[in-house]
Protein backbone atom coordinates (compact mmCIF):
# COMPACT_ATOMS: atom_id res chain seq x y z
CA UNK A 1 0.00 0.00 0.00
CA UNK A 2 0.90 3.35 -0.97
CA UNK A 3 0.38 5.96 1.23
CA UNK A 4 -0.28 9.46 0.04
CA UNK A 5 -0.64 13.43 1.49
CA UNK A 6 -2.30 16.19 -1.00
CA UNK A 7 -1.05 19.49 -0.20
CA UNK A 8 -3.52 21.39 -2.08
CA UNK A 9 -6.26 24.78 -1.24
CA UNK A 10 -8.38 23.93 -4.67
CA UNK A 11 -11.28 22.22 -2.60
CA UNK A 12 -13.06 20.63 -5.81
CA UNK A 13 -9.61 19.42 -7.30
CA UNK A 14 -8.91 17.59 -3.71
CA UNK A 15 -12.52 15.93 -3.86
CA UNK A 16 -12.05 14.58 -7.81
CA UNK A 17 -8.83 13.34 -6.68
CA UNK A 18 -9.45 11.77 -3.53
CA UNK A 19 -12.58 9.93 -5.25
CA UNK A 20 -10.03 8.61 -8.05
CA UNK A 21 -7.84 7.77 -5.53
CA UNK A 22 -10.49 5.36 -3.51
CA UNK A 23 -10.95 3.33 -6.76
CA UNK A 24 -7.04 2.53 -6.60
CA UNK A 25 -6.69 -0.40 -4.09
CA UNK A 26 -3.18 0.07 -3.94
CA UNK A 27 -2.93 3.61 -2.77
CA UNK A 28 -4.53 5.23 0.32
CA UNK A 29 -4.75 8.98 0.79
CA UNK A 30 -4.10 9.79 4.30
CA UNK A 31 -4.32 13.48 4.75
CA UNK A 32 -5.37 16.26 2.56
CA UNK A 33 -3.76 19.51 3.88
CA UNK A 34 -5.16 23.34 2.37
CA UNK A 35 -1.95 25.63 3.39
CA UNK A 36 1.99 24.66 3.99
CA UNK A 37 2.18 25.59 7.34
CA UNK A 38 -0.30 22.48 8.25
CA UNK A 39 1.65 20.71 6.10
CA UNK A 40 4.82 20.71 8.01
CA UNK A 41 2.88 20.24 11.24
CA UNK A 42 1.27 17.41 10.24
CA UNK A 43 2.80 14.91 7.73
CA UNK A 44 5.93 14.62 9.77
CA UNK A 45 3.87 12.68 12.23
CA UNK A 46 2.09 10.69 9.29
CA UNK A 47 5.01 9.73 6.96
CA UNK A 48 2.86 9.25 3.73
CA UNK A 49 4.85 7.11 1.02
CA UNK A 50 4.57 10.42 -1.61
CA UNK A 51 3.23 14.06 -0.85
CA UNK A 52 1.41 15.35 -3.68
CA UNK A 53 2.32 19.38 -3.26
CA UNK A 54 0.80 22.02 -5.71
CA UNK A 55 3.15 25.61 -5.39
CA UNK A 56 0.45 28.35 -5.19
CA UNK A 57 -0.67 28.29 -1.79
CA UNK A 58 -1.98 30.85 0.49
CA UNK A 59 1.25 31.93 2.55
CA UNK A 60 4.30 29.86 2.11
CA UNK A 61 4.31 28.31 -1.39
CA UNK A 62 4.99 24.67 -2.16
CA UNK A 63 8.65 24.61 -3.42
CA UNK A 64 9.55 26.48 0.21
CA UNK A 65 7.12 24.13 1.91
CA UNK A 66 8.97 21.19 -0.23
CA UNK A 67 12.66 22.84 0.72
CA UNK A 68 11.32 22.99 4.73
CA UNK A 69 9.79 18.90 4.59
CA UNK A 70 13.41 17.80 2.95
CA UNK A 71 14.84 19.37 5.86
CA UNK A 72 13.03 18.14 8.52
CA UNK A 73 14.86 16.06 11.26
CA UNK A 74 14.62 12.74 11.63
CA UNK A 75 14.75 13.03 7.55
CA UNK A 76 11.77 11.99 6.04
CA UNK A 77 11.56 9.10 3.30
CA UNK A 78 8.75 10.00 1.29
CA UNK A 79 8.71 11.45 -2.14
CA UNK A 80 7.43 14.68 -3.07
CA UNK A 81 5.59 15.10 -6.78
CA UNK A 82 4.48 18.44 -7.69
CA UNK A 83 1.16 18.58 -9.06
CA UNK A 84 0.18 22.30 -10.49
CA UNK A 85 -0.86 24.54 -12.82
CA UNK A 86 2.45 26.31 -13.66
CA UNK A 87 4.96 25.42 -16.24
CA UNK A 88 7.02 28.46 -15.94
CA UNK A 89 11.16 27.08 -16.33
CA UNK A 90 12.00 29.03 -13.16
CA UNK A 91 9.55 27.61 -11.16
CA UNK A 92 10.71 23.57 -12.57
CA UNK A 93 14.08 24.50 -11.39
CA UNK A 94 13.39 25.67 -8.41
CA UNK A 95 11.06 22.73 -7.22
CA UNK A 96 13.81 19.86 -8.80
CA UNK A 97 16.36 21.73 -7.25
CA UNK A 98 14.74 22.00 -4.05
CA UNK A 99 14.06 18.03 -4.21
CA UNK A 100 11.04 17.29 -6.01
CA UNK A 101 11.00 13.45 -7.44
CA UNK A 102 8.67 14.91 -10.03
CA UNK A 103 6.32 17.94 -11.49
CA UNK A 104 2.79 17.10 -13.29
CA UNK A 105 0.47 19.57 -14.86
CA UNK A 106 -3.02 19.47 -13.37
CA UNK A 107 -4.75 20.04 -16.91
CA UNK A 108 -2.92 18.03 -19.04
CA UNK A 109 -2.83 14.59 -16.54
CA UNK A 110 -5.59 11.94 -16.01
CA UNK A 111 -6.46 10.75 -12.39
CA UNK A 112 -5.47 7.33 -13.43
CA UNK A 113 -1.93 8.57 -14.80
CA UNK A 114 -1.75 10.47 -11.34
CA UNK A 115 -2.33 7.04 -9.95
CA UNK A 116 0.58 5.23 -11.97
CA UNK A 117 2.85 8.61 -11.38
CA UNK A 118 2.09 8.29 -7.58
CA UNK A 119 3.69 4.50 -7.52
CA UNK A 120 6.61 5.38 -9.78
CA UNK A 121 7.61 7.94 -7.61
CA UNK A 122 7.13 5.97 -4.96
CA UNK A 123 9.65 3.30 -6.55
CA UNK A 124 12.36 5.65 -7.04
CA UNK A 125 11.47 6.92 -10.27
CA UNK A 126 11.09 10.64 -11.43
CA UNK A 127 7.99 11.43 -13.56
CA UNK A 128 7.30 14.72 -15.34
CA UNK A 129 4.52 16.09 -18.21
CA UNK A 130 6.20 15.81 -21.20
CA UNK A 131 6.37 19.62 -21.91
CA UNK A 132 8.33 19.86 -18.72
CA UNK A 133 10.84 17.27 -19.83
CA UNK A 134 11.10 18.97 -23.09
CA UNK A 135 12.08 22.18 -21.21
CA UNK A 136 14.84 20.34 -18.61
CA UNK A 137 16.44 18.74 -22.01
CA UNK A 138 16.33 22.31 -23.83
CA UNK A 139 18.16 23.86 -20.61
CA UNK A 140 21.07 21.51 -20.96
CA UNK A 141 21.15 21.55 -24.76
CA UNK A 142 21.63 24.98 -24.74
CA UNK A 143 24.71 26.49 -25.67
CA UNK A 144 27.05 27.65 -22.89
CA UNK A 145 27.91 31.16 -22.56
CA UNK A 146 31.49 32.40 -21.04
CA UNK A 147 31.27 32.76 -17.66
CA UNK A 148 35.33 34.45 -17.25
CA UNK A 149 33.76 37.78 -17.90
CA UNK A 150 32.39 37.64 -14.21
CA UNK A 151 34.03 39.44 -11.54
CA UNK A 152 35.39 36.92 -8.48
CA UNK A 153 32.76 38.69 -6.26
CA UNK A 154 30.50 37.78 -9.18
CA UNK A 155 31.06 34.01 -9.81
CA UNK A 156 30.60 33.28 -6.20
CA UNK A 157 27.40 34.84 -5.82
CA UNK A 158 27.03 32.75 -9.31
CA UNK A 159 27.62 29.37 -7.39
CA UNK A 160 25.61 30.45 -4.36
CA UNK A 161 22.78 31.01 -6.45
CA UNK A 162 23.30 27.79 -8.54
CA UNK A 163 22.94 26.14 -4.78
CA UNK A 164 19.11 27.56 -4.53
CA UNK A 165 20.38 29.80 -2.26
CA UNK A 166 18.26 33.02 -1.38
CA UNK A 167 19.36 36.72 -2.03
CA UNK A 168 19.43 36.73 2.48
CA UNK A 169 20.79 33.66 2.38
CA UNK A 170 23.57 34.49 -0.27
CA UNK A 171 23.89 38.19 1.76
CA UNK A 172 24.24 36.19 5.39
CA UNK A 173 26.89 34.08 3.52
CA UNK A 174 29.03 36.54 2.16
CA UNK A 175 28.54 39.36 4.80
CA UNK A 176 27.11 41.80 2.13
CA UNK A 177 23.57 43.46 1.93
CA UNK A 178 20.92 42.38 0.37
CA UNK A 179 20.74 45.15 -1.81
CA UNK A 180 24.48 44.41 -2.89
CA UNK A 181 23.45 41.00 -3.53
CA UNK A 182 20.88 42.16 -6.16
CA UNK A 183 23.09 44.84 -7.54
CA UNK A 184 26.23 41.88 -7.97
CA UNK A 185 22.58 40.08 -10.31
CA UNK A 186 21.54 42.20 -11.86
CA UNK A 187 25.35 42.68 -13.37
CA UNK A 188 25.76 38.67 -13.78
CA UNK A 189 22.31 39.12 -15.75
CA UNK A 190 23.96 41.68 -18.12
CA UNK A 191 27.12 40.37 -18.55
CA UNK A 192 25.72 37.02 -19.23
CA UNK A 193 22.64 38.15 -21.44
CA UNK A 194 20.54 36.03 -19.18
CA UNK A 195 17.03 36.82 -18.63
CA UNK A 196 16.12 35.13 -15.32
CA UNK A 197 17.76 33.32 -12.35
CA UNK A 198 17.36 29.54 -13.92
CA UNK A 199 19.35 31.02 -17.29
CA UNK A 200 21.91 32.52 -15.01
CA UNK A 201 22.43 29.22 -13.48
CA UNK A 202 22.48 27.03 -16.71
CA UNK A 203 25.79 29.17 -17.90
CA UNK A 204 27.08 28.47 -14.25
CA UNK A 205 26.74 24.77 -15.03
CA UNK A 206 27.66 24.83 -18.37
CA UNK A 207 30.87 26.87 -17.62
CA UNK A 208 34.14 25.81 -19.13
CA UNK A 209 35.67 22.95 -16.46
């Protein structure tokens, strides 16, 4: 049996999926949870098999509630799979980065391929819509861009950020303000010609070794 937590606030989404979910013998759904900060309250205590965690929740989101459940102590073993609306590449990052075994699109999934998605992750596999594959193969197909034009300063806020680090996080880190942080960006952006945070990190990958 395959135990399961929905972290989800769309109350007629939770009730089609919980009734698909009874029709699977296989796979029990244990809690259904409308915010994040339940969430991490609760399903430490349960320790479902796979969380199913959509990002746009009221307060805390679902990648930081996903970042805050991977980092919970004693660890816990269960696989997160992000079910949601959003296809946006900075938001895939973000969640695979921050641990996610895998990242569905509400509209463009069945229950019953839920169902099958919900025991592969469970197995150890990682699952994603196949528009969201399409755009992890694009980002490392990409050509790389020079990344010796960068300051020192610059290529180790760079590597912080590549770390999912946040702009306090990276400003705690280095001892600099938060408003130096964004101005050392916003001249990586430039000098790089990238357009977002997930572009600035695929030249830090795909940087000369």
């Amino acid at each position: 049996m395959t135990t399961v937590s929905l972290v989800e606030d769309d109350s007629s989404f939770c009730d089609l999926l919980k009734h698909a979910l009874s029709k699977v013998k296989s796979i029990e759904l244990v809690s259904i949870h409308d915010n994040a900060e339940d969430a991490l309250r609760e399903i430490p205590q349960l320790k479902p098999d796979v969380v199913l965690m959509d990002n746009k929740l009221p307060g805390m989101n679902g990648v930081e509630c996903l970042r805050r459940l991977k980092k919970v102590s004693p660890p816990l073993l269960c696989h997160v799979l992000m079910l949601t609306e959003y296809e946006g590449s900075d938001l895939v990052f973000e969640a695979l980065k921050a641990g996610a075994s895998g990242y569905l699109l509400k509209g463009r999934i069945s229950a019953r391929e839920i169902s099958v998605a919900i025991k592969e992750v469970a197995a150890g596999a990682g699952v994603m819509s196949p528009n969201i594959a399409g755009k992890v193969i694009r980002y490392f197909h990409a050509p790389p861009t020079k990344t010796g034009v960068l300051t020192k300063r610059e290529g180790e806020l760079l590597a912080d950020l590549s770390e999912g680090m946040t702009y306090k996080e990276i400003a705690a880190k280095r001892a600099i303000s938060v408003d130096t942080v964004r101005s050392h960006l916003g001249s990586i952006y430039r000098k790089l010609h990238a357009r977002s945070r997930t572009d600035a990190v695929r030249h830090y990958f795909q940087r000369p070794r």
